[in-house]
N, C-alpha and C. Protein backbone atom coordinates (compact mmCIF):
# COMPACT_ATOMS: atom_id res chain seq x y z
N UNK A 1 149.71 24.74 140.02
CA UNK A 1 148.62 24.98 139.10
C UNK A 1 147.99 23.63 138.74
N UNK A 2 146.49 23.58 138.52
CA UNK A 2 146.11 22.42 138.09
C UNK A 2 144.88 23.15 137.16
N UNK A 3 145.03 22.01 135.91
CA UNK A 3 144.24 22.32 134.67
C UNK A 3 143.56 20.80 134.29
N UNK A 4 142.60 21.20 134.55
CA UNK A 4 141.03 20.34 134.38
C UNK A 4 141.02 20.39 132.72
N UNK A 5 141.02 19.41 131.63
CA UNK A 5 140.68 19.57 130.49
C UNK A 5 139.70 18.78 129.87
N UNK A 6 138.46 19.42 129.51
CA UNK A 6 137.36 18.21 129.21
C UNK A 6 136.70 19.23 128.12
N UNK A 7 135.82 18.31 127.50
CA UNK A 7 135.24 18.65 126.61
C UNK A 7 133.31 18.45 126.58
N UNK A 8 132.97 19.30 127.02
CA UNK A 8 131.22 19.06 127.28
C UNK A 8 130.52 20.49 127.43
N UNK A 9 129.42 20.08 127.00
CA UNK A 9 128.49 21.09 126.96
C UNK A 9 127.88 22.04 128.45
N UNK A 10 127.78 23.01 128.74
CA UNK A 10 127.38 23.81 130.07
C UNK A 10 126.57 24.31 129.43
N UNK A 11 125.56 24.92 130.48
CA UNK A 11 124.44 25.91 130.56
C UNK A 11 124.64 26.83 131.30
N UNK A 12 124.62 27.96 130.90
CA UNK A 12 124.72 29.40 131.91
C UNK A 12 123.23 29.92 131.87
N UNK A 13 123.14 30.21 133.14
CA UNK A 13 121.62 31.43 133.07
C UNK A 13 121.95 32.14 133.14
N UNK A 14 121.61 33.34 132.52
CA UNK A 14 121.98 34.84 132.93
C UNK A 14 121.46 35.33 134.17
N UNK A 15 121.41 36.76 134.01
CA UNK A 15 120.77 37.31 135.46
C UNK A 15 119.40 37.52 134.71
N UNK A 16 118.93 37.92 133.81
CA UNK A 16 117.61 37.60 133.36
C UNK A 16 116.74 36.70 132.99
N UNK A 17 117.28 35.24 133.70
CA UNK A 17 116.42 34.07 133.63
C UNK A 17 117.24 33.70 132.27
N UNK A 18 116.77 34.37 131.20
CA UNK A 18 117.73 33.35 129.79
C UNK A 18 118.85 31.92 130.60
N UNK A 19 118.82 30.85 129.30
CA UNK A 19 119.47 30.16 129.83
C UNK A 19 120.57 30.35 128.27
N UNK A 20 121.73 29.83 128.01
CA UNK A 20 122.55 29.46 126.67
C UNK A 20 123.68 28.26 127.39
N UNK A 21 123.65 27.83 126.55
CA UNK A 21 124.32 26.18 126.37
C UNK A 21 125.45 26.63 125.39
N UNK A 22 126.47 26.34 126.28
CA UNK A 22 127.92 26.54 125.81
C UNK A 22 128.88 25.08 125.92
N UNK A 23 129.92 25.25 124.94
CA UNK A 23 131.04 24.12 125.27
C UNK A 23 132.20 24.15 126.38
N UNK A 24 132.33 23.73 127.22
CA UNK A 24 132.93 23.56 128.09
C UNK A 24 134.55 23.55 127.34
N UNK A 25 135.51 24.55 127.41
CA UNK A 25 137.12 24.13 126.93
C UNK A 25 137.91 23.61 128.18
N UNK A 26 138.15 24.56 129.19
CA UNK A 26 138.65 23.82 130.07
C UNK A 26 138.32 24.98 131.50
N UNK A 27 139.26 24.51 132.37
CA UNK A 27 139.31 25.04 133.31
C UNK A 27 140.49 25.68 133.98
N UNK A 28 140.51 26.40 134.59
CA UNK A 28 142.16 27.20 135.25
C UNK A 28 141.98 27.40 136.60
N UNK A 29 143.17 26.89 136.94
CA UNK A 29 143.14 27.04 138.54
C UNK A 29 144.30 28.32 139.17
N UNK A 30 144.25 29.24 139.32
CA UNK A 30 144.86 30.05 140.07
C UNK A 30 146.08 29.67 140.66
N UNK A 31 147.40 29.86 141.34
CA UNK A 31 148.26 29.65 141.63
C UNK A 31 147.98 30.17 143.04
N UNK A 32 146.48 31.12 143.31
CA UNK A 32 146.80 31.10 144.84
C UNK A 32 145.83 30.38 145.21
N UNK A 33 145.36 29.38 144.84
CA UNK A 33 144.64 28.52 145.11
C UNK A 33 142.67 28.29 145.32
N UNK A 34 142.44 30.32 145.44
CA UNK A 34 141.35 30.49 145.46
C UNK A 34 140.57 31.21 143.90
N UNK A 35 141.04 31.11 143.35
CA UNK A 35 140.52 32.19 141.97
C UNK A 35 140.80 31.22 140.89
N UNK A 36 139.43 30.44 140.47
CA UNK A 36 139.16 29.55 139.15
C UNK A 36 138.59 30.37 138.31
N UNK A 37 138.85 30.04 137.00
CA UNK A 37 138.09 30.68 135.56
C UNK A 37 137.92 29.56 135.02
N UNK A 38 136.47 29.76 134.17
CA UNK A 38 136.35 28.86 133.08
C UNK A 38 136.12 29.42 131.55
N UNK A 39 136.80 28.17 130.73
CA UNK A 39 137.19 28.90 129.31
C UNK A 39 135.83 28.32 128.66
N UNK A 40 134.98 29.02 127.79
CA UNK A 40 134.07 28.32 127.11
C UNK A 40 134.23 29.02 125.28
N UNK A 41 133.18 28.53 124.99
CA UNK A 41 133.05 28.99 123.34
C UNK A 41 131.43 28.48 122.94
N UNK A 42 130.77 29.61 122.15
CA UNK A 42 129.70 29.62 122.19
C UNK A 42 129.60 29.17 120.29
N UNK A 43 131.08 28.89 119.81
CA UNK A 43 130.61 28.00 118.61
C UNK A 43 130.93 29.30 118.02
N UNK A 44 131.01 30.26 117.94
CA UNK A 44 131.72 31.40 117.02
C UNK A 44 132.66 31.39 116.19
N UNK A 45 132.70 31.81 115.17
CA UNK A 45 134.34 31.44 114.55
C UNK A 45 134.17 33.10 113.88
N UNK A 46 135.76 33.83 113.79
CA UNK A 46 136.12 34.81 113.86
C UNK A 46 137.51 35.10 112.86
N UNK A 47 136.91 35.92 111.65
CA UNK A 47 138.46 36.31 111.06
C UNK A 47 138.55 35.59 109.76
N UNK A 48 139.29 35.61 108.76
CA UNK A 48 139.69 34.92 107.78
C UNK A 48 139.92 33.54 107.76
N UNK A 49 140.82 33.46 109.37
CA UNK A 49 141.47 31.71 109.45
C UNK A 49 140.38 31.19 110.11
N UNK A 50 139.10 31.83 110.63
CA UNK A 50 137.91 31.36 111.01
C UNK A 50 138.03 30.37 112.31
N UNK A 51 138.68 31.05 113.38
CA UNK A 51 139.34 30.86 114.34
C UNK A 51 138.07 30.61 115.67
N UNK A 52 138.19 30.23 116.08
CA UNK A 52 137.03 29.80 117.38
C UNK A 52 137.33 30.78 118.00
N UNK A 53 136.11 31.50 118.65
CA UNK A 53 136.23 32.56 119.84
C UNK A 53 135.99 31.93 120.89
N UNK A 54 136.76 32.24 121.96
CA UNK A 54 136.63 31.57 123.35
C UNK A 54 136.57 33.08 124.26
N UNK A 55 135.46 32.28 125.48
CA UNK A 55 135.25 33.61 126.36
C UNK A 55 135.74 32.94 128.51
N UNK A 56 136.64 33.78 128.42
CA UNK A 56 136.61 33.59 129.93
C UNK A 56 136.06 34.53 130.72
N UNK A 57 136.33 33.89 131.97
CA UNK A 57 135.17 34.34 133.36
C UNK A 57 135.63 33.75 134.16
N UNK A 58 135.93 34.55 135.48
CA UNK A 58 136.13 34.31 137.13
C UNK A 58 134.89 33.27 137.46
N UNK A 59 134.80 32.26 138.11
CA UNK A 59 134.22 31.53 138.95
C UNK A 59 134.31 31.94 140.81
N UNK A 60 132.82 32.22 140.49
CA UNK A 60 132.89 32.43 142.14
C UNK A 60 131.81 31.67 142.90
N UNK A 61 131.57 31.20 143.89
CA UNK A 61 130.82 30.21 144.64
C UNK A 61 130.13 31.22 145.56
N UNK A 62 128.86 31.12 145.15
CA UNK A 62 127.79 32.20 145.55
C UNK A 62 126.34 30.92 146.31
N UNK A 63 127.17 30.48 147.30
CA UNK A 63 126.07 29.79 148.31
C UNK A 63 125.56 28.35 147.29
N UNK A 64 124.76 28.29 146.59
CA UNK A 64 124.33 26.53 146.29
C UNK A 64 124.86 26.64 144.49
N UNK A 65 125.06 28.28 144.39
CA UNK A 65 125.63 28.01 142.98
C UNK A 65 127.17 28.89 142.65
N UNK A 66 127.28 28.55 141.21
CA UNK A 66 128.56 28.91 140.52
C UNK A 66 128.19 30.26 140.07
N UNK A 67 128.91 31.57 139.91
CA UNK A 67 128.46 32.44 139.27
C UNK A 67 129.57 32.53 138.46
N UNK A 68 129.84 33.57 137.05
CA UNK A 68 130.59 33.73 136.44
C UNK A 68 130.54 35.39 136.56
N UNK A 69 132.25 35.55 136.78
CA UNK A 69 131.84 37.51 136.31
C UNK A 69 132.72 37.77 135.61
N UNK A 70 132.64 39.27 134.84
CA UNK A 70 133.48 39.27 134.17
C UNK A 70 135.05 39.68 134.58
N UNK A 71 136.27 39.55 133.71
CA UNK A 71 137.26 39.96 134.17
C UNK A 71 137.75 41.16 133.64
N UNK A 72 137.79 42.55 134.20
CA UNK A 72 137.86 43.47 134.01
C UNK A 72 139.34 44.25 134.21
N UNK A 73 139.82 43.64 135.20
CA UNK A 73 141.57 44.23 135.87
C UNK A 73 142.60 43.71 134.88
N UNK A 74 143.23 44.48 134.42
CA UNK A 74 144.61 44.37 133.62
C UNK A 74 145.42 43.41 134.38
N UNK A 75 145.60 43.56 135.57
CA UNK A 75 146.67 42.31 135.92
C UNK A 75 145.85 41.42 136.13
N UNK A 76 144.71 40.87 136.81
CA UNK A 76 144.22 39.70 136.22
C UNK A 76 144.41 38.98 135.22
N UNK A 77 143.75 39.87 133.90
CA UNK A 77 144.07 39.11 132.62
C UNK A 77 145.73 39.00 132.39
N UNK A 78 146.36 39.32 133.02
CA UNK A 78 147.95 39.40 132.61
C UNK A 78 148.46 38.00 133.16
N UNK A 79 147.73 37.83 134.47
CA UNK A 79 147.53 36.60 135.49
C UNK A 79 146.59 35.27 134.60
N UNK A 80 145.93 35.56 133.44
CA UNK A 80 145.32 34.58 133.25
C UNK A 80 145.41 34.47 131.38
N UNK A 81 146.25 34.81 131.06
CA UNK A 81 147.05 35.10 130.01
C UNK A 81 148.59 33.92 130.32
N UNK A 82 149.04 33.97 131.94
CA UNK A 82 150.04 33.03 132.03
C UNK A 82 149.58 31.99 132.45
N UNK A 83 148.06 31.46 132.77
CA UNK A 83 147.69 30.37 133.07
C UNK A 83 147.35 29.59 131.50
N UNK A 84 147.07 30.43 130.87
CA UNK A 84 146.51 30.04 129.10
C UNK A 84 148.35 29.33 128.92
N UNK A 85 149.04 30.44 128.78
CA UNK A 85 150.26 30.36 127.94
C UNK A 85 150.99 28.63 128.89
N UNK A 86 150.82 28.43 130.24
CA UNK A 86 151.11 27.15 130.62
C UNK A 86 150.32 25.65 129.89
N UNK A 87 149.26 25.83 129.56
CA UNK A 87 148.32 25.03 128.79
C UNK A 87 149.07 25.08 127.40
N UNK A 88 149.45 25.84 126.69
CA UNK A 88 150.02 26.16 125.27
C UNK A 88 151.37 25.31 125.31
N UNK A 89 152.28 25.77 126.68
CA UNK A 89 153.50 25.13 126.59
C UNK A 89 153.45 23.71 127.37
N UNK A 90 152.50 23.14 127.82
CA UNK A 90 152.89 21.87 127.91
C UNK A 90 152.89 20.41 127.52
């Protein structure tokens, strides 16, 4: 596993042209070597303890660009739930 950790601002376009400028948290690399996600936060804070919301997304390489989709499969997120929890424990 390898975990990219930086701190900077991204721009996503949507599929409707919109653009939004997000913070970059980090990055996750898959254990099979082909399936990256990136963690962002759009500055939200959530709840009493006013907790930062963070949003992930599959990275996929769609010819000259990056796309993001969403992650929808239970074992995925179960799969990217133990890439978080390695970042937590080290």
């Amino acid at each position: 596993m390898h975990i990219l950790t930086t701190l900077n601002n991204i721009t996503i376009k949507n599929s409707d042209g919109t653009s939004l400028e997000v913070e970059l948290v980090t990055y996750l690399f898959g254990d099979d070597g082909q399936t990256n996600y990136v963690v962002y936060s759009k500055g939200e804070l959530n709840g009493a303890e006013k907790d930062e919301v963070i949003y992930i997304s599959r990275i996929k390489n769609d010819g000259d660009k990056l796309v993001l989709e969403e992650i929808v499969d239970d074992g995925e997120w179960a799969n990217v739930q133990i890439l978080l929890k390695r970042i937590a424990n080290a």
